[in-house]
Protein backbone atom coordinates (compact mmCIF):
# COMPACT_ATOMS: atom_id res chain seq x y z
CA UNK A 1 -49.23 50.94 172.00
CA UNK A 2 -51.30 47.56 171.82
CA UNK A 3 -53.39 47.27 175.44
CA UNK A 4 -52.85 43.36 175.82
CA UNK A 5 -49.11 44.35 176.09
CA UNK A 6 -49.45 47.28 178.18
CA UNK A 7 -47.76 47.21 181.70
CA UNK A 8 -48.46 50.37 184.22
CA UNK A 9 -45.38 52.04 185.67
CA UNK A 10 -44.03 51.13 188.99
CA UNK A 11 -43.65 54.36 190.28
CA UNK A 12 -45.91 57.47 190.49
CA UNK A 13 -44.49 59.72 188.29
CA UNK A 14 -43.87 57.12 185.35
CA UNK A 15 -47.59 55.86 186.09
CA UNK A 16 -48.28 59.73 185.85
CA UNK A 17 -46.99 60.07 182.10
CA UNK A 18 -48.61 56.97 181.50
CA UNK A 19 -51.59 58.04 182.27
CA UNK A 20 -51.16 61.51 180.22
CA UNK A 21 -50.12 59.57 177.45
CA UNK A 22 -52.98 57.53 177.43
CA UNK A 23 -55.54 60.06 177.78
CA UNK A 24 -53.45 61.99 174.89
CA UNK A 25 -54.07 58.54 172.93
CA UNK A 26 -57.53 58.33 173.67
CA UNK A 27 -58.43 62.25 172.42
CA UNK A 28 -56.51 61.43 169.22
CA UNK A 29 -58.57 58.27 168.67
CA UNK A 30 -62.05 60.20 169.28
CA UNK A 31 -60.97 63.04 167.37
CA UNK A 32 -60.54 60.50 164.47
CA UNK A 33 -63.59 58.72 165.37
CA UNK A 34 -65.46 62.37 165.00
CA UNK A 35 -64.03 62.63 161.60
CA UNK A 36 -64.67 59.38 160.32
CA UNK A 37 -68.32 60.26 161.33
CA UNK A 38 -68.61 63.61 160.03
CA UNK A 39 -67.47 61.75 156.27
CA UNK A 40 -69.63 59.08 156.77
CA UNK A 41 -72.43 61.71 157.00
CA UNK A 42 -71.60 63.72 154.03
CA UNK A 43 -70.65 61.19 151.85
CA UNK A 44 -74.16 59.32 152.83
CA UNK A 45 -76.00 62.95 152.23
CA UNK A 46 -73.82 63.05 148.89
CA UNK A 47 -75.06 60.10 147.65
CA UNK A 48 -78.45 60.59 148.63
CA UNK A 49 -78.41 64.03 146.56
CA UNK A 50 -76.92 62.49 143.50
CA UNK A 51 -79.68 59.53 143.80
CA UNK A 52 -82.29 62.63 144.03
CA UNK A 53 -80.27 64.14 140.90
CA UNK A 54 -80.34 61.25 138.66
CA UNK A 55 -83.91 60.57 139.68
CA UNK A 56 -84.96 63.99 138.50
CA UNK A 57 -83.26 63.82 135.43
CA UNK A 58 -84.17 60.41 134.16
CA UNK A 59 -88.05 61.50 135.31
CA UNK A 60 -87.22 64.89 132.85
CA UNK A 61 -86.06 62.66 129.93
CA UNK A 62 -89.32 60.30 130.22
CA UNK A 63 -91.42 63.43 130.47
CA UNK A 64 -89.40 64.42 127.22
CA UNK A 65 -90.49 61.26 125.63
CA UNK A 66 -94.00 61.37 126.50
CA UNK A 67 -94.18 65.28 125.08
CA UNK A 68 -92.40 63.51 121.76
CA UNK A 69 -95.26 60.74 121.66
CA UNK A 70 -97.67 63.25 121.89
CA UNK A 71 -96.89 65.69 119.49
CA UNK A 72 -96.32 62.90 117.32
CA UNK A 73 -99.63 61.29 118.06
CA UNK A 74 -101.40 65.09 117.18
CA UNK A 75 -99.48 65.53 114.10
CA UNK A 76 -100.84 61.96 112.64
CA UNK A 77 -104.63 62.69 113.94
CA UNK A 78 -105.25 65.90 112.80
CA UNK A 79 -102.76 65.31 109.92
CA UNK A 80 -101.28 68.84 110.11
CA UNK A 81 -98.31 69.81 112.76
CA UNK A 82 -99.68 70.80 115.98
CA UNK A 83 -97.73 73.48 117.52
CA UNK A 84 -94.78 72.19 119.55
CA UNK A 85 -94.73 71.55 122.58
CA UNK A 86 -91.22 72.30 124.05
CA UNK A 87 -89.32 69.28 123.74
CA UNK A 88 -85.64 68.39 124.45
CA UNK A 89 -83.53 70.00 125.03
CA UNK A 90 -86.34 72.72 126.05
CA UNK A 91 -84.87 75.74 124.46
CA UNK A 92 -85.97 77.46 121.03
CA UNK A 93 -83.72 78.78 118.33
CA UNK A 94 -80.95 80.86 119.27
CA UNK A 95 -83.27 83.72 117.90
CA UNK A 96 -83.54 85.35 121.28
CA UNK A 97 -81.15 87.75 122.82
CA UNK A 98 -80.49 88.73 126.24
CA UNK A 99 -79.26 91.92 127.22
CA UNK A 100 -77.91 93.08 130.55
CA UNK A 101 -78.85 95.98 131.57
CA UNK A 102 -77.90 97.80 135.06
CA UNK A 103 -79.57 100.31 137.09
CA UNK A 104 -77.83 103.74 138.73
CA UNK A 105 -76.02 101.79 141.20
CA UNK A 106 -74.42 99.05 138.81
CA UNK A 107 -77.41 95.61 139.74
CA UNK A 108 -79.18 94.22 136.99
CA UNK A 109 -82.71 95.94 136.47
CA UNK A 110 -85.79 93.98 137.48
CA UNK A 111 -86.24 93.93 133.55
CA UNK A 112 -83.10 92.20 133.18
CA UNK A 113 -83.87 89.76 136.05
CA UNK A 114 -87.25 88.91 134.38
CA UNK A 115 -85.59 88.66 130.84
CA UNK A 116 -82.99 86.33 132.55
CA UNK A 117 -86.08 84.12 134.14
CA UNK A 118 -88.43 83.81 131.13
CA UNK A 119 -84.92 83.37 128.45
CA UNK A 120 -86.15 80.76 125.68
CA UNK A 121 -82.42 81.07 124.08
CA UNK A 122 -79.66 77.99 124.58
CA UNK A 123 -78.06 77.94 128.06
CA UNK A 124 -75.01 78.74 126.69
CA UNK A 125 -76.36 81.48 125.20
CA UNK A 126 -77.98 82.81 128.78
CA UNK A 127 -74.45 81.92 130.61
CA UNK A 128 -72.74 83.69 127.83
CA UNK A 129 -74.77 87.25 128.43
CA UNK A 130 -74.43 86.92 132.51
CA UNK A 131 -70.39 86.20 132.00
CA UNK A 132 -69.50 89.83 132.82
CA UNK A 133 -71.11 90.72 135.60
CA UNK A 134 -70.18 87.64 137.46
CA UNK A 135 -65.92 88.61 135.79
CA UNK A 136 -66.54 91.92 137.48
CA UNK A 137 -67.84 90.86 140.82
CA UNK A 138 -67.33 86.76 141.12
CA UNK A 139 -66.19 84.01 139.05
CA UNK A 140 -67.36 82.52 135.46
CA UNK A 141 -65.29 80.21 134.30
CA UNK A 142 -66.45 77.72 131.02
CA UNK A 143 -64.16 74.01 130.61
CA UNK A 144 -65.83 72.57 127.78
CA UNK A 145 -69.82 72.14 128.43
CA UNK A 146 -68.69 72.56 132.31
CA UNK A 147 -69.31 76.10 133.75
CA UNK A 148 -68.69 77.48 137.37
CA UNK A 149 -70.16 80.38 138.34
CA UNK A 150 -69.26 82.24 141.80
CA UNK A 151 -71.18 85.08 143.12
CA UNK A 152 -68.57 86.12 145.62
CA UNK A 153 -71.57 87.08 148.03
CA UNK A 154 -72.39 90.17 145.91
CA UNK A 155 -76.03 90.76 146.02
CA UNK A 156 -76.24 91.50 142.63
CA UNK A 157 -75.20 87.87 141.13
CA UNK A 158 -77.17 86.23 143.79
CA UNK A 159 -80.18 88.24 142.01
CA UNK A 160 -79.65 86.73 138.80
CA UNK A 161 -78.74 83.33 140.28
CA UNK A 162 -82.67 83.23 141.76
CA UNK A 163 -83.57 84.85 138.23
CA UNK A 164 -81.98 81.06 136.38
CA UNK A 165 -83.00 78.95 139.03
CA UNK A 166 -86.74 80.68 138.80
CA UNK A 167 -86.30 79.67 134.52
CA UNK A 168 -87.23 75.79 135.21
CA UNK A 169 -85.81 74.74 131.40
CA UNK A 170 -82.51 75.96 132.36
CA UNK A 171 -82.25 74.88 135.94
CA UNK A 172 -83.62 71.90 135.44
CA UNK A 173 -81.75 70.63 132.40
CA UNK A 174 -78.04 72.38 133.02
CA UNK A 175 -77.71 73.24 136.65
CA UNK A 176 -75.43 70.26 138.29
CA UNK A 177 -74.21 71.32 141.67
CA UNK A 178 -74.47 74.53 143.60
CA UNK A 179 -72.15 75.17 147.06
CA UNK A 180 -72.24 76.70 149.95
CA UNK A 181 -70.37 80.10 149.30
CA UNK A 182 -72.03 80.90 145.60
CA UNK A 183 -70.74 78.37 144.21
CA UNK A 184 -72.34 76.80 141.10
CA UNK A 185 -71.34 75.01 138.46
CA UNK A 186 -73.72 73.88 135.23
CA UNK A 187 -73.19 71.07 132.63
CA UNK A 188 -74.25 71.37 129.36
CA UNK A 189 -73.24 68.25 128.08
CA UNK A 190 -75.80 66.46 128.71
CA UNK A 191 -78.33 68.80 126.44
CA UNK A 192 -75.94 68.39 123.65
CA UNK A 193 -75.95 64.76 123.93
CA UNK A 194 -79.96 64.24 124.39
């Protein structure tokens, strides 16, 4: 109904269901209005956190180069190889294992949680070991270099979720996107293309 062309009723009751119809209109329109906000907002809060993303990761790839440079610049001073310096994609030979181990009640052991926090081995590697206890009490799913992990609220998988996010080379070089719920998913593909 355009309001230029609008033309109240005559009578009371028609002016009545006008008037119901109107104020029917009107909640529609600010219902709407809410929901146009409420995207506005997260797709402005979105962006901002993939601008913070991107900013992170382009500082960690300078920070990459400037570890390169150095180690570089050692090695043609002192003419022998310095030790390295952990460079990218931050992870050692696949030399180290992880094991899981649970205590009486079935949660990972704080020795487990520490091994999970200080792992040197490839992220795939570390999201390879954790795969069954998030199959028996969440979600681990792998799509390519993609993986999504759910913790389905179970304390124990939220434990080893704070145990990766406390081991900075994996957090900071796979994690991509975590959710409200336990959801998180990690993308490798950018270490394998570095």
């Amino acid at each position: 109904m355009s309001i230029d062309r609008f033309q109240p009723a005559k009578d009371y009751d028609a002016l009545k269901k006008q008037a119901f119809a109107l104020h029917s209109l009107l909640q529609a329109q600010q219902g709407e209005l809410s929901l146009l906000r409420r995207q506005h907002n997260l797709v402005s809060r979105y962006e901002t956190h993939q601008a913070l993303l991107d900013s992170e990761r382009e500082a960690n790839a300078k920070l990459t180069e400037r570890v390169l440079e150095l180690e570089a610049a050692l090695e043609r001073a002192s003419g022998d190889a310095p030790d390295k310096l952990p460079s990218a994609p931050f992870f050692q030979a696949d030399n180290n294992e992880l094991v899981i181990e649970y205590d009486q009640d079935g949660y990972p052991t704080e020795a487990t949680l520490d091994a999970i926090a200080g792992f040197c081995g490839s992220p795939e590697r570390l999201l390879e070991a954790i795969r069954p206890l998030f199959m028996a009490h969440g979600r681990c799913e792998q799509n390519g270099h993609v993986w999504v992990i759910v913790t389905g609220g179970w304390s124990g998988c939220e434990s080893v979720i704070r145990a990766m996010q406390k081991n900075t080379a994996f957090w900071s070089r796979a994690w991509y996107l975590s959710k409200r719920g336990g959801y998180h998913e990690f993308d490798l593909g950018e270490i394998y293309d570095d």
